[in-house]
N, C-alpha and C. Protein backbone atom coordinates (compact mmCIF):
# COMPACT_ATOMS: atom_id res chain seq x y z
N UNK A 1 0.82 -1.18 0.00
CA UNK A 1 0.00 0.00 0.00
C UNK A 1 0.86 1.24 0.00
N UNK A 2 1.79 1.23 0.54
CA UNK A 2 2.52 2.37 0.88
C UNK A 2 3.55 2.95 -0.29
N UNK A 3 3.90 1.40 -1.08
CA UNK A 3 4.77 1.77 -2.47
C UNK A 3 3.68 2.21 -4.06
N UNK A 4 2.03 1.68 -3.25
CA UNK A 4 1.55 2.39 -4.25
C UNK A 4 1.09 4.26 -4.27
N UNK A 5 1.03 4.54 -2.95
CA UNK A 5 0.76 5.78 -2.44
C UNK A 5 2.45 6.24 -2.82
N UNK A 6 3.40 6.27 -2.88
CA UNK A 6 4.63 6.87 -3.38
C UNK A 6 4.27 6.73 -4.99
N UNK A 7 4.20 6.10 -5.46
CA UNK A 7 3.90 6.14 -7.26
C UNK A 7 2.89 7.46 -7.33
N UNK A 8 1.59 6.93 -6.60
CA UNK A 8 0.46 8.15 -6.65
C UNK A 8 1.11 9.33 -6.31
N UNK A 9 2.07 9.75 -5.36
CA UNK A 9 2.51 10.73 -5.33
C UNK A 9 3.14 11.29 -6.12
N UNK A 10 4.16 10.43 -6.93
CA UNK A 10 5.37 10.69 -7.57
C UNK A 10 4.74 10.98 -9.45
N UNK A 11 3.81 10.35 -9.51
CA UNK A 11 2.99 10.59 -10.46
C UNK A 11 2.24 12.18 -10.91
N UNK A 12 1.77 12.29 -9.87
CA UNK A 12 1.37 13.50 -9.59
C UNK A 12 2.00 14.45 -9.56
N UNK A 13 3.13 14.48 -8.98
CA UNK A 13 4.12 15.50 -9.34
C UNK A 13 4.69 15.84 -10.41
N UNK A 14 5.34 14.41 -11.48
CA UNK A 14 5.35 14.62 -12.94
C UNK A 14 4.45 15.17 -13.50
N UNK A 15 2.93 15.16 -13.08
CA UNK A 15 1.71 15.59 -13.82
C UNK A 15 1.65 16.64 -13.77
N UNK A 16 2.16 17.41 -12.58
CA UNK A 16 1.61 19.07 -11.94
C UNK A 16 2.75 19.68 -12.97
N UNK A 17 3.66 18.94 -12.77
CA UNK A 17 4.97 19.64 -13.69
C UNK A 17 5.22 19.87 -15.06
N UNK A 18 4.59 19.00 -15.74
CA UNK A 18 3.81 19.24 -17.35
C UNK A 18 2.74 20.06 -17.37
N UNK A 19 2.20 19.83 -16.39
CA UNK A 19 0.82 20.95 -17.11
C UNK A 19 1.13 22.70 -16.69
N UNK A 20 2.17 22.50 -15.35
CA UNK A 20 2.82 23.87 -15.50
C UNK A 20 3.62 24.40 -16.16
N UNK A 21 4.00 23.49 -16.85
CA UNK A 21 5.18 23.57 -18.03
C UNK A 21 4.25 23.94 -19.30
N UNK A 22 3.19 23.68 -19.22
CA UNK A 22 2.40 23.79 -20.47
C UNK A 22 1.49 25.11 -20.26
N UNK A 23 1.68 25.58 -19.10
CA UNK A 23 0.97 26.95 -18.69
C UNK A 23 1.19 28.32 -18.53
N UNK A 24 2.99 28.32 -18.60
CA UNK A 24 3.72 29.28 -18.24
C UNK A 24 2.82 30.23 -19.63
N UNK A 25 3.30 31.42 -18.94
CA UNK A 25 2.52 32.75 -19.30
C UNK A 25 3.85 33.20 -20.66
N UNK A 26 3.95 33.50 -21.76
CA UNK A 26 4.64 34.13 -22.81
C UNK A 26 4.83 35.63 -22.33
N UNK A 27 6.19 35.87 -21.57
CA UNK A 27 6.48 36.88 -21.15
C UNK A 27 7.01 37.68 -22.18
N UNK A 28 8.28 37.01 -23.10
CA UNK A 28 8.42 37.52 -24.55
C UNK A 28 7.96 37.21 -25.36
N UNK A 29 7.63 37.98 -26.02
CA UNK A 29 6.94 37.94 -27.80
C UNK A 29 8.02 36.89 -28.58
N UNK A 30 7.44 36.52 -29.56
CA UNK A 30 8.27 35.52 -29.99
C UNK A 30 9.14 36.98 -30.95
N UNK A 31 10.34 36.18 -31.47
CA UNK A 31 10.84 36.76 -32.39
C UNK A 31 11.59 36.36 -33.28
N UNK A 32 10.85 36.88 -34.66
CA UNK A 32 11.44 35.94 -35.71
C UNK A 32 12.50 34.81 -35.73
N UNK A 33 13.45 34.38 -36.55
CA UNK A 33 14.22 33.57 -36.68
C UNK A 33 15.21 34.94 -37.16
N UNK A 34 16.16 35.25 -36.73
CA UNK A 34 17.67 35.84 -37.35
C UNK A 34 18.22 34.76 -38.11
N UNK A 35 18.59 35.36 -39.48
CA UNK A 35 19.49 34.24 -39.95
C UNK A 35 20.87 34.48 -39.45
N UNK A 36 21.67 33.26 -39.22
CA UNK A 36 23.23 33.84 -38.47
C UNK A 36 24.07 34.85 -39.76
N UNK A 37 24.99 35.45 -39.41
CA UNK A 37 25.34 36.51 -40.42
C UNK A 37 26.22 35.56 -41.21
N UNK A 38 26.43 35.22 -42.26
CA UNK A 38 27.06 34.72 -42.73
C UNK A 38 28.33 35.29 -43.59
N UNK A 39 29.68 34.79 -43.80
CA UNK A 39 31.00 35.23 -44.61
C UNK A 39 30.18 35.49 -45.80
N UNK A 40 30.82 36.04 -46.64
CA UNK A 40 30.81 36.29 -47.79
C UNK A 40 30.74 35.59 -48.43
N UNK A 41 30.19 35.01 -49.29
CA UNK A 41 30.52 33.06 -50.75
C UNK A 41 32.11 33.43 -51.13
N UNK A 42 32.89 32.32 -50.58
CA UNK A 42 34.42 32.53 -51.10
C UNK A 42 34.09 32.20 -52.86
N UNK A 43 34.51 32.63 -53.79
CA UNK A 43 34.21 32.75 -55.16
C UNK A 43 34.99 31.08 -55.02
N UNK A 44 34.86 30.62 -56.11
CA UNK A 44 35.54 28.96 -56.26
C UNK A 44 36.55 28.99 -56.86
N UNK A 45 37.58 28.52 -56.48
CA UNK A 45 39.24 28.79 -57.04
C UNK A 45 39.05 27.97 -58.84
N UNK A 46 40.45 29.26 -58.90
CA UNK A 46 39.93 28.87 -60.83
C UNK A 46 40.47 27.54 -60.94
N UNK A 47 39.84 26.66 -61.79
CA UNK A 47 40.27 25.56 -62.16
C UNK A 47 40.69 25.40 -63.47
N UNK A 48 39.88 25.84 -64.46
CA UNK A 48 40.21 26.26 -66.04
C UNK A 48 40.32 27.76 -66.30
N UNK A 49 40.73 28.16 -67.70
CA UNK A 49 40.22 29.05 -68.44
C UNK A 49 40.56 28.55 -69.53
N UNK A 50 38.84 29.51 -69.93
CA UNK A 50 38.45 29.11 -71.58
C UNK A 50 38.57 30.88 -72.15
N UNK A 51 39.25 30.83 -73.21
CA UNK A 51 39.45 32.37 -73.74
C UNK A 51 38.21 31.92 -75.10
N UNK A 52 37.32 32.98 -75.37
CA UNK A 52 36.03 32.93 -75.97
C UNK A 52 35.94 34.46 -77.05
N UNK A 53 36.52 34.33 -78.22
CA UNK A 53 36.13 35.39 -78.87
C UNK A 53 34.87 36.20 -78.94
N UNK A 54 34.61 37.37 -78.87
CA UNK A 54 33.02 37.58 -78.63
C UNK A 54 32.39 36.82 -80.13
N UNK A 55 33.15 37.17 -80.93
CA UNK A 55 32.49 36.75 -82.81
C UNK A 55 32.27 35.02 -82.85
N UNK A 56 32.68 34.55 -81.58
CA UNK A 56 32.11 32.84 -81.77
C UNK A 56 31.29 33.03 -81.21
N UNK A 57 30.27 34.21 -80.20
CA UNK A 57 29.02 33.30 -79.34
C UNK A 57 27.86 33.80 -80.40
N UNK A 58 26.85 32.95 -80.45
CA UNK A 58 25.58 33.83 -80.61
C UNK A 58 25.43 35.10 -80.84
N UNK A 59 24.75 35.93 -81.69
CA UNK A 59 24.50 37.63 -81.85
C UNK A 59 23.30 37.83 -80.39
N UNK A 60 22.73 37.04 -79.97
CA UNK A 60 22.25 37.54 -78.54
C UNK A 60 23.29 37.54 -77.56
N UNK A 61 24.28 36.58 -77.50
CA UNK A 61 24.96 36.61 -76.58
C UNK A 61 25.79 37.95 -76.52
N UNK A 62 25.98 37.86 -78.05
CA UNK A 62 27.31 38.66 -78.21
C UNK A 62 26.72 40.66 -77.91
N UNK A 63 25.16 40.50 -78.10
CA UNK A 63 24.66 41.82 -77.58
C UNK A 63 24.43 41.63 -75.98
N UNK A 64 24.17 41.05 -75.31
CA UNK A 64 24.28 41.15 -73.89
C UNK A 64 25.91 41.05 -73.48
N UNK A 65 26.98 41.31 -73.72
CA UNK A 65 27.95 41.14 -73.51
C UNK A 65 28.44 42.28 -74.09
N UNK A 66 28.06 42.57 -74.88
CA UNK A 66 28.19 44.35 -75.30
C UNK A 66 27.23 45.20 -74.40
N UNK A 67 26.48 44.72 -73.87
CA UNK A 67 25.69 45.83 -73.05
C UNK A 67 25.98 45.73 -71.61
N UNK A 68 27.02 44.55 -70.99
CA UNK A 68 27.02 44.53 -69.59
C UNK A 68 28.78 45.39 -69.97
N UNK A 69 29.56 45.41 -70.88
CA UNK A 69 30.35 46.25 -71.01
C UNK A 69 30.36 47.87 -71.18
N UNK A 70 29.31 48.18 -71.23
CA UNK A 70 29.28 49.69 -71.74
C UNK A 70 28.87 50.00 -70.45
N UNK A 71 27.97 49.27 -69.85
CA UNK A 71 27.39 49.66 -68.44
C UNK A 71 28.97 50.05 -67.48
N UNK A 72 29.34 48.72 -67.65
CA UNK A 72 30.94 48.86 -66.81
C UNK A 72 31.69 50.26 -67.17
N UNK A 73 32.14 50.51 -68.14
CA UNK A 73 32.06 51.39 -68.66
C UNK A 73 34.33 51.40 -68.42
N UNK A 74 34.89 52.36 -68.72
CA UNK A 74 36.32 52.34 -68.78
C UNK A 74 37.27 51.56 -68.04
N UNK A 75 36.85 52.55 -66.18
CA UNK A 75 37.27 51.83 -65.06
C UNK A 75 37.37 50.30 -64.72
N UNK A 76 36.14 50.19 -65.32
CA UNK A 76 35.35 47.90 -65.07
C UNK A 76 36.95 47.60 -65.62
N UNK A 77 36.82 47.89 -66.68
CA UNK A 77 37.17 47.28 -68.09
C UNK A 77 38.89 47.24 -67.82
N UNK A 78 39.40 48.37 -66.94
CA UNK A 78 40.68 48.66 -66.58
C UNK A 78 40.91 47.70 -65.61
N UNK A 79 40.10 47.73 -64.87
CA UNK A 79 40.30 47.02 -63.55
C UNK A 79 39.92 45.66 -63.66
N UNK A 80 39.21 45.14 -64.54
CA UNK A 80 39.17 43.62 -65.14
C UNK A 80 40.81 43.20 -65.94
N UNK A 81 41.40 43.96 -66.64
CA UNK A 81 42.23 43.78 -66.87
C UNK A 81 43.44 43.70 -66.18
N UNK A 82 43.46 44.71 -65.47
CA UNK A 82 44.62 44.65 -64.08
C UNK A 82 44.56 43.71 -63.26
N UNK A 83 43.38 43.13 -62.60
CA UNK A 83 43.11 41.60 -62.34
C UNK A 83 43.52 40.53 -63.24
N UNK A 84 43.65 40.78 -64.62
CA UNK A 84 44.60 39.66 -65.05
C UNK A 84 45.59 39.82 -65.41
N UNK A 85 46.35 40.94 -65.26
CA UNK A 85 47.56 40.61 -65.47
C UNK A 85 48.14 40.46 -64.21
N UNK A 86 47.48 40.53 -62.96
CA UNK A 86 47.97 39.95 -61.79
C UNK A 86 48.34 38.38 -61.52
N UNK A 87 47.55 37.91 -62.36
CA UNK A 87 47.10 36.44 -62.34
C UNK A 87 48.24 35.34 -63.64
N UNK A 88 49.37 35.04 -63.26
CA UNK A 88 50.50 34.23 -63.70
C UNK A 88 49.56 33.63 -64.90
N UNK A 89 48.37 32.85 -64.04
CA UNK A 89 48.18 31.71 -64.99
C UNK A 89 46.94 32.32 -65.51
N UNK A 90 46.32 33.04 -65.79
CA UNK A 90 45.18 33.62 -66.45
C UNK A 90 46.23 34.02 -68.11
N UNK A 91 47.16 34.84 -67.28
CA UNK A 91 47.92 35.69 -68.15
C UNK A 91 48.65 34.36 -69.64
N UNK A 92 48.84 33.59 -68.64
CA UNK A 92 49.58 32.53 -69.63
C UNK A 92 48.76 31.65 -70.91
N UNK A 93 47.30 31.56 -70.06
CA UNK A 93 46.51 31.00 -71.06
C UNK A 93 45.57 31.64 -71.79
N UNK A 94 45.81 33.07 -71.61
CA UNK A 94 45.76 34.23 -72.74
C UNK A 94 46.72 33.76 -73.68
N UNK A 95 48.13 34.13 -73.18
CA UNK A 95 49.24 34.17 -73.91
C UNK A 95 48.96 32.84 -75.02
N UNK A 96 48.81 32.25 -74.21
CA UNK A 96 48.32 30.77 -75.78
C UNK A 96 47.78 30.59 -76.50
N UNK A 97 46.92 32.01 -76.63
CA UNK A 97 45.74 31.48 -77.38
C UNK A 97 46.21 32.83 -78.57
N UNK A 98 47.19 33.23 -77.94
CA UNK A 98 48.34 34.75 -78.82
C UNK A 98 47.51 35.88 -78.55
N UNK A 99 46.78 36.11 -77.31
CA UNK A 99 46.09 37.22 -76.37
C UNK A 99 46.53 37.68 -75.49
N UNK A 100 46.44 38.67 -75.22
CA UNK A 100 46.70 39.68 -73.88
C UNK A 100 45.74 40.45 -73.08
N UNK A 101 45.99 40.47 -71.74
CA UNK A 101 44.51 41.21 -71.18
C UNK A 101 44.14 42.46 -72.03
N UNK A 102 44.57 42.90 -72.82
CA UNK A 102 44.03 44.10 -73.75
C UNK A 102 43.12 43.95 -74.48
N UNK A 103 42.94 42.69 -75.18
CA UNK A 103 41.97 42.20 -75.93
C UNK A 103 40.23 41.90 -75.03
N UNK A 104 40.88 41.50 -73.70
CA UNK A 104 39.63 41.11 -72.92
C UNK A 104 38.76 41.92 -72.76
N UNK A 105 37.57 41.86 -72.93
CA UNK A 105 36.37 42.77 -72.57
C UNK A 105 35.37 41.75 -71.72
N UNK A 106 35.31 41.37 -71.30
CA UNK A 106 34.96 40.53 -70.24
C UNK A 106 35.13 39.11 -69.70
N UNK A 107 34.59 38.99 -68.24
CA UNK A 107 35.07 37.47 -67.46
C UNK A 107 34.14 36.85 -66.87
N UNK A 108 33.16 35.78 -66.72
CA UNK A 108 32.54 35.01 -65.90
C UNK A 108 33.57 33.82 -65.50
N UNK A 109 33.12 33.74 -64.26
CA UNK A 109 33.53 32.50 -63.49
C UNK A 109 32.28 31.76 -63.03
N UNK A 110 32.39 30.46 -63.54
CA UNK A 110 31.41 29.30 -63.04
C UNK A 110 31.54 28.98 -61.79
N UNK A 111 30.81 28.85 -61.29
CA UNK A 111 30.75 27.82 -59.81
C UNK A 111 31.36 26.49 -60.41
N UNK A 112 32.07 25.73 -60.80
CA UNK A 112 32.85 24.84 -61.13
C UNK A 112 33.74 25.49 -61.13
N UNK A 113 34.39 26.81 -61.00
CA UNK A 113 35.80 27.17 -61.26
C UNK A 113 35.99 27.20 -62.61
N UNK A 114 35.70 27.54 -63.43
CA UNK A 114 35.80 28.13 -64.65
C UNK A 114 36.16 28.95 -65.32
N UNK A 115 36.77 29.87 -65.52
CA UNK A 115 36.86 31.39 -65.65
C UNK A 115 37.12 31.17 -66.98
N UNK A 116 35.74 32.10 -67.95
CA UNK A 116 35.63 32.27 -69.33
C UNK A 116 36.24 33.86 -69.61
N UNK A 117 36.74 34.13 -70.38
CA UNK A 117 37.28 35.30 -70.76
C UNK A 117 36.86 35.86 -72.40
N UNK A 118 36.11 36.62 -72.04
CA UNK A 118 35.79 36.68 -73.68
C UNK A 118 36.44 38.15 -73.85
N UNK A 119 36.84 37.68 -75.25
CA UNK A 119 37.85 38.68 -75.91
C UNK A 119 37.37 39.28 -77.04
N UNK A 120 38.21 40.95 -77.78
CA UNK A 120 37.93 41.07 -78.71
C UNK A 120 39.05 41.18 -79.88
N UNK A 121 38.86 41.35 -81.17
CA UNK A 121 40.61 41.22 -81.65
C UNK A 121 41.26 42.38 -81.72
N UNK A 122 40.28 43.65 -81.86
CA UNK A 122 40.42 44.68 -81.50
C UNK A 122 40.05 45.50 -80.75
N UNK A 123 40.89 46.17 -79.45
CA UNK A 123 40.05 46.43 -78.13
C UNK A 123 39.64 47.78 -78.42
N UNK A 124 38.30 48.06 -78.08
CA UNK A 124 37.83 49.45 -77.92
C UNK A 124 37.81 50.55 -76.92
């Protein structure tokens, strides 16, 4: 009798303790979810380059690629280039293809590490 009156007790107390647990009053407002601040996307280290005359892509391509250049406008275009001639091996597989960052008028890099360089034969 006495080990069932300890259960009944001990029972009861788990019970009082959930349902006060289930009663507490919302003193703070909830508040959203913060996303944690996150680094910057490290860009993906180059793995290739493909040098891409503008006169081989598509005439759509080759007009959106004339229009994200004019936007850029001198400075882009300087400072895209000074970025490759920083770059040993950008510079070299220009050099192979008998190019120089002078010719370049623009660069995408793939998320595969890619870096396309499209060129012109005469720079403007």
């Amino acid at each position: 009798m006495r080990n069932i009156t300890m259960l009944a007790a001990g029972a009861a107390l788990l019970l009082a303790g959930a349902a006060s647990a289930q009663q507490q009053p919302a003193t703070q407002p909830a508040q959203p979810a913060q996303p944690a601040p996150s680094a910057p996307a490290k860009p993906p280290e180059i793995s290739r380059v493909d040098v891409v005359d503008i006169e081989a892509l598509p005439k759509e391509t080759q007009d959106r690629v004339n229009q994200v250049v004019a936007q850029r406008g001198d400075e882009g275009l300087k400072e895209l280039r000074s970025s490759i001639d920083a770059r040993a091996d950008i510079k070299s597989a220009l050099g192979a293809k008998g190019m120089s960052s002078a010719q370049v008028i623009a660069a995408s890099l793939g998320t595969d590490g890619t870096l396309t360089l499209i060129t012109k034969k005469k720079a403007s």
